[in-house]
Protein backbone atom coordinates (compact mmCIF):
# COMPACT_ATOMS: atom_id res chain seq x y z
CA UNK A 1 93.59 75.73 122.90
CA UNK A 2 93.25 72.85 125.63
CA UNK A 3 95.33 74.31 128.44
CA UNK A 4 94.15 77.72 130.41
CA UNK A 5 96.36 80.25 127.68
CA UNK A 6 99.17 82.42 129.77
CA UNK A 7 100.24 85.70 128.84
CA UNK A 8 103.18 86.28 125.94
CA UNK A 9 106.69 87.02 126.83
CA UNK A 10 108.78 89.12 125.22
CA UNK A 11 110.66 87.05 123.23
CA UNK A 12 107.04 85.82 121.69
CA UNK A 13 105.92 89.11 121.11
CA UNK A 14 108.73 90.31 119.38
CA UNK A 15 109.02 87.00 117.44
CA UNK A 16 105.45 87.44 116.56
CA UNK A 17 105.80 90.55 115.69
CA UNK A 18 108.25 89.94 113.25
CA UNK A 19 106.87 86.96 111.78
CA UNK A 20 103.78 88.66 111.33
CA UNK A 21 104.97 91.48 109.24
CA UNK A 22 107.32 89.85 107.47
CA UNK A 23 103.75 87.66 106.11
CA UNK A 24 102.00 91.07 105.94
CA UNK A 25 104.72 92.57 103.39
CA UNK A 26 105.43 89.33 101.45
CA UNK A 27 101.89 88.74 101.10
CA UNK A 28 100.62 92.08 99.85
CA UNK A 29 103.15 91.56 96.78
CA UNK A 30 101.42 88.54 95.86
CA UNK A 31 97.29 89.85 96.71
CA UNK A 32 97.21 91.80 93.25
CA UNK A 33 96.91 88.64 91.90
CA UNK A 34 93.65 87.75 94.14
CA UNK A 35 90.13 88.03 93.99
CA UNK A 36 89.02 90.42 96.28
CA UNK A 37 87.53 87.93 98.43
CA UNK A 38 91.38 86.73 99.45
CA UNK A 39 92.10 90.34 99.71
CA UNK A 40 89.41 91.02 102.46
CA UNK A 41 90.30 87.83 104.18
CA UNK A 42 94.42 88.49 104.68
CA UNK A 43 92.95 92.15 105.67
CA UNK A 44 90.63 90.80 108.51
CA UNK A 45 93.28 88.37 109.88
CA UNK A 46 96.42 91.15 109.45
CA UNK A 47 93.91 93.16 111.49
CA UNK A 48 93.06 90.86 113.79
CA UNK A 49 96.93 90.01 114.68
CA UNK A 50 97.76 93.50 115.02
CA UNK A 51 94.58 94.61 116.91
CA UNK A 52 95.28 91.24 119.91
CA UNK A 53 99.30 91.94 119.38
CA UNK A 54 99.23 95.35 120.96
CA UNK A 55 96.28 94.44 122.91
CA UNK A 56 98.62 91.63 125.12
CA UNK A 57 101.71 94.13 124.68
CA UNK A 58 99.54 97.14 126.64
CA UNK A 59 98.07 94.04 129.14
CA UNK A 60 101.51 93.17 129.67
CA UNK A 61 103.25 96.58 130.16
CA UNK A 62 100.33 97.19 132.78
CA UNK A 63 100.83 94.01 134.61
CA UNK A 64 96.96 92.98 133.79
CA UNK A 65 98.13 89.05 132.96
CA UNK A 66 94.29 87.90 132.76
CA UNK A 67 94.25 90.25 129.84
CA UNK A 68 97.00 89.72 128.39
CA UNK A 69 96.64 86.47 128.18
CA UNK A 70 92.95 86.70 126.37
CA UNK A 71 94.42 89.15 123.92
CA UNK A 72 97.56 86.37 123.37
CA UNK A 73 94.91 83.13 123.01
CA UNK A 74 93.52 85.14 120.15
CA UNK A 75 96.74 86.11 118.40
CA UNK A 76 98.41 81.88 118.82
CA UNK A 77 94.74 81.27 116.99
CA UNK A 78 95.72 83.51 114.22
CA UNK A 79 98.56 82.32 113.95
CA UNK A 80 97.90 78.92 113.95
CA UNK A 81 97.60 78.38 110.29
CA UNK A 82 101.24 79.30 110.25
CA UNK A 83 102.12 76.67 112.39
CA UNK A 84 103.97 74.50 109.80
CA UNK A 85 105.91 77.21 107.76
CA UNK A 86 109.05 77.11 107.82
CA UNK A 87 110.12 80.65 109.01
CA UNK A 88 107.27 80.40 112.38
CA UNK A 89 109.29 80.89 115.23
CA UNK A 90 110.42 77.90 116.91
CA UNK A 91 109.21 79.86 120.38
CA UNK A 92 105.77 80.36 119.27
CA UNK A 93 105.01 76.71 117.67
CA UNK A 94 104.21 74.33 120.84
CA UNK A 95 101.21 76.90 121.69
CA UNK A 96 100.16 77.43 117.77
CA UNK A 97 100.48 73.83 117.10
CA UNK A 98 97.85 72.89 120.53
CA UNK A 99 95.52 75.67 118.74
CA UNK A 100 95.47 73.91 115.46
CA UNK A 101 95.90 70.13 116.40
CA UNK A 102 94.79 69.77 119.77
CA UNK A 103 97.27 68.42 122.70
């Protein structure tokens, strides 16, 4: 990202959140049909979301807005890749779209 990141609010979180799962569930359908190498991939990044998600959630809840936002820079990374489907959530996309394209 080009800008210093800032902590989530809660309406990102929770749109995260939801957007994320929503991929995790939809996607495992379709990974039987994968190599394994796809399969391990989608793992690391679901893990990855999850892991910085409730990372900047706990940060947040404890008032620790440093960490929170570190945790949150990872998770808009992640997520960056998503940027241009049509169900990301219109609150998330200016920060996922600077991760991917630059600003």
């Amino acid at each position: 990202m080009s800008t210093a990141p800032t902590p989530p609010t809660g309406e990102q979180l929770d749109a995260a959140r939801a957007f994320v799962i929503t991929r995790q569930r939809r996607n495992r359908a379709e990974l039987g049909t994968c190599g394994p190498e796809v399969v391990a991939a989608f793992d690391a990044w679901s893990h990855v979301v999850d892991k910085h998600m409730a990372r900047a959630k706990v940060a947040v809840d404890r008032g620790e807005p440093v960490e929170a936002a570190g945790a949150w820079a990872v998770v808009v990374e992640a997520l960056a890749g998503w940027v241009t489907h049509p169900e990301f959530p219109p609150c998330l996309y200016a920060e996922a779209r600077a991760a991917r394209y630059g600003s």
